[in-house]
N, C-alpha and C. Protein backbone atom coordinates (compact mmCIF):
# COMPACT_ATOMS: atom_id res chain seq x y z
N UNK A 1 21.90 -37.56 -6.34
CA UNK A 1 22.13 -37.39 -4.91
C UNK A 1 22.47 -35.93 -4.59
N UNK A 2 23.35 -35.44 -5.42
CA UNK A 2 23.89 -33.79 -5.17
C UNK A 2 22.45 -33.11 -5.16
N UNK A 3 21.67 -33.31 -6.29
CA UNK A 3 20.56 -32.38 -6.44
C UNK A 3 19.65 -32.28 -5.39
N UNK A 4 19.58 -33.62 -4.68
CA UNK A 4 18.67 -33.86 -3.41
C UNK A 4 18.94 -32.92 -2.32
N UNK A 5 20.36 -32.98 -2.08
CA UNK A 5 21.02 -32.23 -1.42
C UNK A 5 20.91 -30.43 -1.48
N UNK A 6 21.35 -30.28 -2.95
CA UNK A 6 20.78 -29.31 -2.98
C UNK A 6 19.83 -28.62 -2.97
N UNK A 7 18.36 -29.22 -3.34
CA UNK A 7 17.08 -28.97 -2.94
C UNK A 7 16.42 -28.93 -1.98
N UNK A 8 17.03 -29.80 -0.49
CA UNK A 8 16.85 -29.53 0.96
C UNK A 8 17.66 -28.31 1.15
N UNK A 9 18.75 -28.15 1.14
CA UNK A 9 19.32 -26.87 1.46
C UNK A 9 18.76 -25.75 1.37
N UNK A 10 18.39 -25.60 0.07
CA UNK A 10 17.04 -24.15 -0.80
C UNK A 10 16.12 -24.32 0.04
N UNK A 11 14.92 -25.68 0.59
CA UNK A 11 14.09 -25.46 1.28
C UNK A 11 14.11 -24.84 2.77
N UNK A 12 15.36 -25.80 3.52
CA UNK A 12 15.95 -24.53 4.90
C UNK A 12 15.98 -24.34 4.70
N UNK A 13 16.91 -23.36 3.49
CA UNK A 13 17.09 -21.58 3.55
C UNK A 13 16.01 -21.21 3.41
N UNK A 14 14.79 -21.41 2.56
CA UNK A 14 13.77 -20.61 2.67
C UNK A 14 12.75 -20.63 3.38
N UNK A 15 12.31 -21.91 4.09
CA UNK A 15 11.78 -22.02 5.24
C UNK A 15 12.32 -22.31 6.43
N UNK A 16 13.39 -22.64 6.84
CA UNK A 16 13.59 -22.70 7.87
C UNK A 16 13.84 -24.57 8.21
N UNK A 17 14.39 -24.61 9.37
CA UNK A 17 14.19 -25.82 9.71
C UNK A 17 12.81 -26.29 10.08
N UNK A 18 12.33 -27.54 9.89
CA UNK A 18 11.07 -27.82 10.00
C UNK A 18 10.32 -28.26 11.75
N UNK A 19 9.40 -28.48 12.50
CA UNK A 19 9.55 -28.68 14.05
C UNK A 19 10.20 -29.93 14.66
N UNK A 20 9.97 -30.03 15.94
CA UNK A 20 10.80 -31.41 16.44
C UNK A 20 12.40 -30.54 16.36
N UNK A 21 12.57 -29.53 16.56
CA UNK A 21 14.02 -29.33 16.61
C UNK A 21 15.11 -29.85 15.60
N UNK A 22 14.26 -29.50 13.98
CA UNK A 22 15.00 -29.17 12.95
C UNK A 22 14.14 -30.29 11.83
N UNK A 23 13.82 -31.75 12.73
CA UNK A 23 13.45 -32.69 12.20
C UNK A 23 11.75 -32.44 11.23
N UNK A 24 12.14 -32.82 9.46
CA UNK A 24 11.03 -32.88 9.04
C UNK A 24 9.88 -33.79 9.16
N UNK A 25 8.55 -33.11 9.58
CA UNK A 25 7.62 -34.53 9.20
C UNK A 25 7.42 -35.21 7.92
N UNK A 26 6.79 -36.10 8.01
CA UNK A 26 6.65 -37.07 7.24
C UNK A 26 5.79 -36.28 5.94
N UNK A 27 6.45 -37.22 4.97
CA UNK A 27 6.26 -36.10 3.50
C UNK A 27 4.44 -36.38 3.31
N UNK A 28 3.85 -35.06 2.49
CA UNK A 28 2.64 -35.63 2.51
C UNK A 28 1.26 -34.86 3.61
N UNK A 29 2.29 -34.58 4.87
CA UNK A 29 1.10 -34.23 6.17
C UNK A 29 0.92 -32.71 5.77
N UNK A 30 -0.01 -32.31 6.50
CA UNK A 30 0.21 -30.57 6.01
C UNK A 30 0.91 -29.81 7.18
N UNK A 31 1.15 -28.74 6.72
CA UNK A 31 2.08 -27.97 7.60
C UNK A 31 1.77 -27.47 8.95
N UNK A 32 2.63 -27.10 10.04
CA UNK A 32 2.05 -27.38 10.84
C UNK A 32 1.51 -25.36 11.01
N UNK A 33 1.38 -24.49 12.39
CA UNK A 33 1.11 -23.47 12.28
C UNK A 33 2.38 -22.19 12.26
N UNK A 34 2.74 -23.41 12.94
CA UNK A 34 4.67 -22.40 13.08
C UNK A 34 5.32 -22.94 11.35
N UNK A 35 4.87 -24.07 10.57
CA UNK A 35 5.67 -24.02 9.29
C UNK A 35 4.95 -23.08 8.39
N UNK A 36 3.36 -23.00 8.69
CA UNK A 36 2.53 -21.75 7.58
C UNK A 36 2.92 -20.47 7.60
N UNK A 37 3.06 -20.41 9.46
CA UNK A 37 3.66 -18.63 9.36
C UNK A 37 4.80 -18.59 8.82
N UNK A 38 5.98 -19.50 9.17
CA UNK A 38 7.45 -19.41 8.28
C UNK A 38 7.60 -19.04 6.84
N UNK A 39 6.39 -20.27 6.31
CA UNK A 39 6.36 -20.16 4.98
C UNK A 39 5.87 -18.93 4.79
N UNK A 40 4.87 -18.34 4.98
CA UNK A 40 4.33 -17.15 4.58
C UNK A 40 4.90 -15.69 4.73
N UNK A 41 5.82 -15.91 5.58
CA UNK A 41 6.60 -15.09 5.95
C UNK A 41 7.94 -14.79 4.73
N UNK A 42 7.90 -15.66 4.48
CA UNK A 42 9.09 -15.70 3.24
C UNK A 42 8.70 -15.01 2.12
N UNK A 43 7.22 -14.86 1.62
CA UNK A 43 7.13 -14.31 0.20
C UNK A 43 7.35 -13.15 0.23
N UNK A 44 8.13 -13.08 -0.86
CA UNK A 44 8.67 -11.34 -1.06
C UNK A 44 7.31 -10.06 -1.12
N UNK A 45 7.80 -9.28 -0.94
CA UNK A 45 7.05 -7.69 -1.05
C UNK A 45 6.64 -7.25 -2.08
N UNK A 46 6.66 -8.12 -3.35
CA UNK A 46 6.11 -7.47 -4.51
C UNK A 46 4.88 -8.66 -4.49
N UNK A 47 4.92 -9.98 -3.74
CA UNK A 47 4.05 -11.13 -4.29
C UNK A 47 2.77 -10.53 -2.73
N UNK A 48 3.11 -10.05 -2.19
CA UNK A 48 2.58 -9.38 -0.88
C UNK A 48 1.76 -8.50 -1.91
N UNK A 49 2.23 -7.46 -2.93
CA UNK A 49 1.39 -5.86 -2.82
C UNK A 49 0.58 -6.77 -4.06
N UNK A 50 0.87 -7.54 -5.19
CA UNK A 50 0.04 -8.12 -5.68
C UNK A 50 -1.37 -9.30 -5.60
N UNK A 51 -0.85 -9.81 -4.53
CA UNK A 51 -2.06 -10.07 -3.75
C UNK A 51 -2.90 -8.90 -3.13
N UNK A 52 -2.84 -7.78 -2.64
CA UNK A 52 -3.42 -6.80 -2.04
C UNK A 52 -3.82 -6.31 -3.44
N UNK A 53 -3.21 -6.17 -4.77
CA UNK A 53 -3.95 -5.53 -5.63
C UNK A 53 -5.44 -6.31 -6.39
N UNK A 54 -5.08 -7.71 -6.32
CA UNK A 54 -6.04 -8.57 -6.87
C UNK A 54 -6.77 -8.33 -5.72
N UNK A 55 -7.00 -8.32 -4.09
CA UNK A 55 -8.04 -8.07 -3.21
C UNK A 55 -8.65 -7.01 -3.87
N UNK A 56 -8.10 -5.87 -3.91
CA UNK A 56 -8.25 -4.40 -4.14
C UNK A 56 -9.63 -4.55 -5.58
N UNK A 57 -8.77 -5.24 -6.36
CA UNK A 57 -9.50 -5.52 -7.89
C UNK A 57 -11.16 -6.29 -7.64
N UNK A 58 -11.17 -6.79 -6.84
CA UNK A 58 -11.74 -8.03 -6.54
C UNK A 58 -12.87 -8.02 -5.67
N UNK A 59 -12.65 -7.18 -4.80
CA UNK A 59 -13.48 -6.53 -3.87
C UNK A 59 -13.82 -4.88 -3.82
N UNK A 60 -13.41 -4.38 -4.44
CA UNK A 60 -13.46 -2.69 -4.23
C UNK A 60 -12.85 -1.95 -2.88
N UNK A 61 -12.98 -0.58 -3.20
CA UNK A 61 -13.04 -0.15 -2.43
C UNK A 61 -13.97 0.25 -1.50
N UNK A 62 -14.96 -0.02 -1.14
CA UNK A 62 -15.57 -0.22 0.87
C UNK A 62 -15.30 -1.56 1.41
N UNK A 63 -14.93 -2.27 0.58
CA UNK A 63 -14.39 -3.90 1.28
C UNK A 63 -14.03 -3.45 2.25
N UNK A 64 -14.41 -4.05 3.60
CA UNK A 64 -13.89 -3.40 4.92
C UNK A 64 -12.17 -3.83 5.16
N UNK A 65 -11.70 -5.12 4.36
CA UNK A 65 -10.32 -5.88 4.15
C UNK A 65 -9.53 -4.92 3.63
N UNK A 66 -10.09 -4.32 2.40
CA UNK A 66 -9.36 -3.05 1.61
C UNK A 66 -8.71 -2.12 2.59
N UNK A 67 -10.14 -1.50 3.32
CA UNK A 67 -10.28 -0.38 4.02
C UNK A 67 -9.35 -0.18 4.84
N UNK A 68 -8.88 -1.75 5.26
CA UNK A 68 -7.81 -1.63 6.24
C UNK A 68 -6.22 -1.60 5.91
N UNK A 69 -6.60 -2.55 4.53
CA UNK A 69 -4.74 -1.96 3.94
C UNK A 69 -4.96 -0.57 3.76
N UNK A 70 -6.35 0.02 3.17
CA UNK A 70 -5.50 1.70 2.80
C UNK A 70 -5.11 2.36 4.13
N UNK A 71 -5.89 1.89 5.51
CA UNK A 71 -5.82 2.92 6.51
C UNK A 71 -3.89 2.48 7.11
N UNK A 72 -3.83 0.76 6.96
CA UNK A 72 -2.10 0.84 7.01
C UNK A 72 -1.17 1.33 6.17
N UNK A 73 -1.29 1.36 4.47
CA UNK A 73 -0.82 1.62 4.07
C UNK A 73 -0.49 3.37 3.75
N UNK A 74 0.83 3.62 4.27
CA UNK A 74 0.49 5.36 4.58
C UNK A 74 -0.49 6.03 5.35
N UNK A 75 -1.26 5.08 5.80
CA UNK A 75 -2.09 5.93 6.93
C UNK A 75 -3.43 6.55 5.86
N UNK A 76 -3.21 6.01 4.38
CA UNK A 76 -4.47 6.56 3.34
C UNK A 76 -4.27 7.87 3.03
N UNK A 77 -2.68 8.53 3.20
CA UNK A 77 -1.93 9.43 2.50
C UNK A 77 -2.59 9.28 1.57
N UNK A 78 -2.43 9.96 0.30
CA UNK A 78 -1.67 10.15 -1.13
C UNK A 78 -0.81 10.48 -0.98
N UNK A 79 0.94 10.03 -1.19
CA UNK A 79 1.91 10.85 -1.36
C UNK A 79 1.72 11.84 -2.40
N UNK A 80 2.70 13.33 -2.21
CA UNK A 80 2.59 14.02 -3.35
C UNK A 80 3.17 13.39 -4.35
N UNK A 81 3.17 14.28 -5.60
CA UNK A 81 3.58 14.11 -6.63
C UNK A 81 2.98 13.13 -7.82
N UNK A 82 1.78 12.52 -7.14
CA UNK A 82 0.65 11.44 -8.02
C UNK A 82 -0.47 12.31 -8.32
N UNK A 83 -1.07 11.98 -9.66
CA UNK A 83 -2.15 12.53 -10.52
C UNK A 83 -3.35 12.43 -9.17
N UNK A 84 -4.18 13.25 -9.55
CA UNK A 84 -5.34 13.61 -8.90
C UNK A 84 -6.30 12.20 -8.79
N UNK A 85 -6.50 11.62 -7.49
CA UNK A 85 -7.20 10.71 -7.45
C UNK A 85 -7.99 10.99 -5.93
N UNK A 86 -9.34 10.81 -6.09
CA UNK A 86 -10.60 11.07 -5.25
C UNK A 86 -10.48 10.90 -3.63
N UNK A 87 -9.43 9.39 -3.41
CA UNK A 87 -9.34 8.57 -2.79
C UNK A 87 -7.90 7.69 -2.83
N UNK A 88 -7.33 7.37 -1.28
CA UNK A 88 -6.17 7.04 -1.51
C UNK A 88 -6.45 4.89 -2.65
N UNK A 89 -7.96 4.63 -1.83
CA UNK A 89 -7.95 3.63 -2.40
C UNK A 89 -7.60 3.52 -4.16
N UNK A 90 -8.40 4.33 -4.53
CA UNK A 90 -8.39 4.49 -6.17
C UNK A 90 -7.35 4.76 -6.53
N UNK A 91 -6.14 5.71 -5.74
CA UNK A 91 -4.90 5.60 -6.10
C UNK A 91 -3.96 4.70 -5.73
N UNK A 92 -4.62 3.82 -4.98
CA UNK A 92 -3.87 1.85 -4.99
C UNK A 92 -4.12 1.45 -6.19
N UNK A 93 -5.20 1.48 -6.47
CA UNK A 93 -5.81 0.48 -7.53
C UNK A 93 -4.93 1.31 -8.87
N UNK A 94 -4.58 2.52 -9.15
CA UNK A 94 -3.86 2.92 -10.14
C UNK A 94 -2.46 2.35 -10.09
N UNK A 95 -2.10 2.35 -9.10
CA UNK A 95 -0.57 1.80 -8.72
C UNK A 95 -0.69 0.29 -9.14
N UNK A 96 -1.66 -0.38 -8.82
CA UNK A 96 -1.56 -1.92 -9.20
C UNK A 96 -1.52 -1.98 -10.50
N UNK A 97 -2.49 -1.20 -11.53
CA UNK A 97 -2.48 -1.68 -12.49
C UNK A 97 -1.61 -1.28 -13.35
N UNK A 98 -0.38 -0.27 -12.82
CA UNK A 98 0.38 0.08 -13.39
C UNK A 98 1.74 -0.72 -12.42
N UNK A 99 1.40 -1.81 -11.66
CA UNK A 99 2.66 -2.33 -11.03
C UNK A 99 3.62 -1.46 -10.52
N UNK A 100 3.44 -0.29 -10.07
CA UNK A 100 4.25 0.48 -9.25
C UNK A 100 4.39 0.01 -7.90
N UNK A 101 4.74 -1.07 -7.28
CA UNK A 101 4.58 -1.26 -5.59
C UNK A 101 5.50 -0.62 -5.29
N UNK A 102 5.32 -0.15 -3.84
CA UNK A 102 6.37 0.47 -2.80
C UNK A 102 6.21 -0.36 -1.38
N UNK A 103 7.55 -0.44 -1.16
CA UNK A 103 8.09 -1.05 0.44
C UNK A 103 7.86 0.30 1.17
N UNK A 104 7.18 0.02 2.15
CA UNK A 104 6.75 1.17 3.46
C UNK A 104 7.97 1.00 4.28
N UNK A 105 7.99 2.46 4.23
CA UNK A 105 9.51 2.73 5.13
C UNK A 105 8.52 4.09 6.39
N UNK A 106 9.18 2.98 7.68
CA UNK A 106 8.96 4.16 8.69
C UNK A 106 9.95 5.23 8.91
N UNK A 107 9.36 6.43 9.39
CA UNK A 107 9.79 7.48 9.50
C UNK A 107 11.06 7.65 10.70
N UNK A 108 11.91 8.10 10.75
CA UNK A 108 12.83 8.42 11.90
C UNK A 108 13.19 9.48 12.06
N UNK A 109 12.91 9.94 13.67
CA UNK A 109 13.15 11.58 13.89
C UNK A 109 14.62 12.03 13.93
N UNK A 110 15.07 12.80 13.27
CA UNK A 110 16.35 13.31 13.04
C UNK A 110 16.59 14.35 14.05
N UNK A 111 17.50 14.46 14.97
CA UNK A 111 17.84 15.60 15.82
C UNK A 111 19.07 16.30 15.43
């Protein structure tokens, strides 16, 4: 009984209460569109850049899908201080396969 307990608890916390104003549906149905975004919303930032690296792997770089994480990611910078690469894509694809991810931090103007 405790464990039950405790295993609904872990699921709110990580998704949230379910619709109907907290109430879960019936076990079994699929989720609804507000429980997919919740859920999806929850996976951490490293299970995020590894999915983008298997796209990356998977499709190349002109994948127009790619094209668009490199143009969000940094804007298709290279930050300095990384080895010489042609293309910011090719220097994703180095970062994946060396598992280096980075959390994008926006900029703030300092006065």
């Amino acid at each position: 009984m405790r464990e039950d307990m405790n295993l609904r608890l872990h699921i709110r916390l990580l998704f949230g209460p379910g619709p109907q104003g907290g109430k879960a549906q019936q076990l079994g149905t699929p989720l609804s569109d507000q429980e997919y975004r919740q859920f999806f919303r929850s996976l951490r930032t490293a299970r995020r850049a590894s999915t983008a690296c298997i796209l990356r792997a998977l499709y190349g770089c002109q994948n127009p899908l790619v094209r668009r994480l490199d143009e969000y990611e940094n804007h298709g910078v290279i930050p300095e201080g990384t080895p010489f690469f042609p293309d910011f894509c090719t220097f994703a694809f180095y970062r994946c396969t060396r598992k280096k991810y980075f959390i994008k931090v926006s900029s703030l103007a300092v006065s």
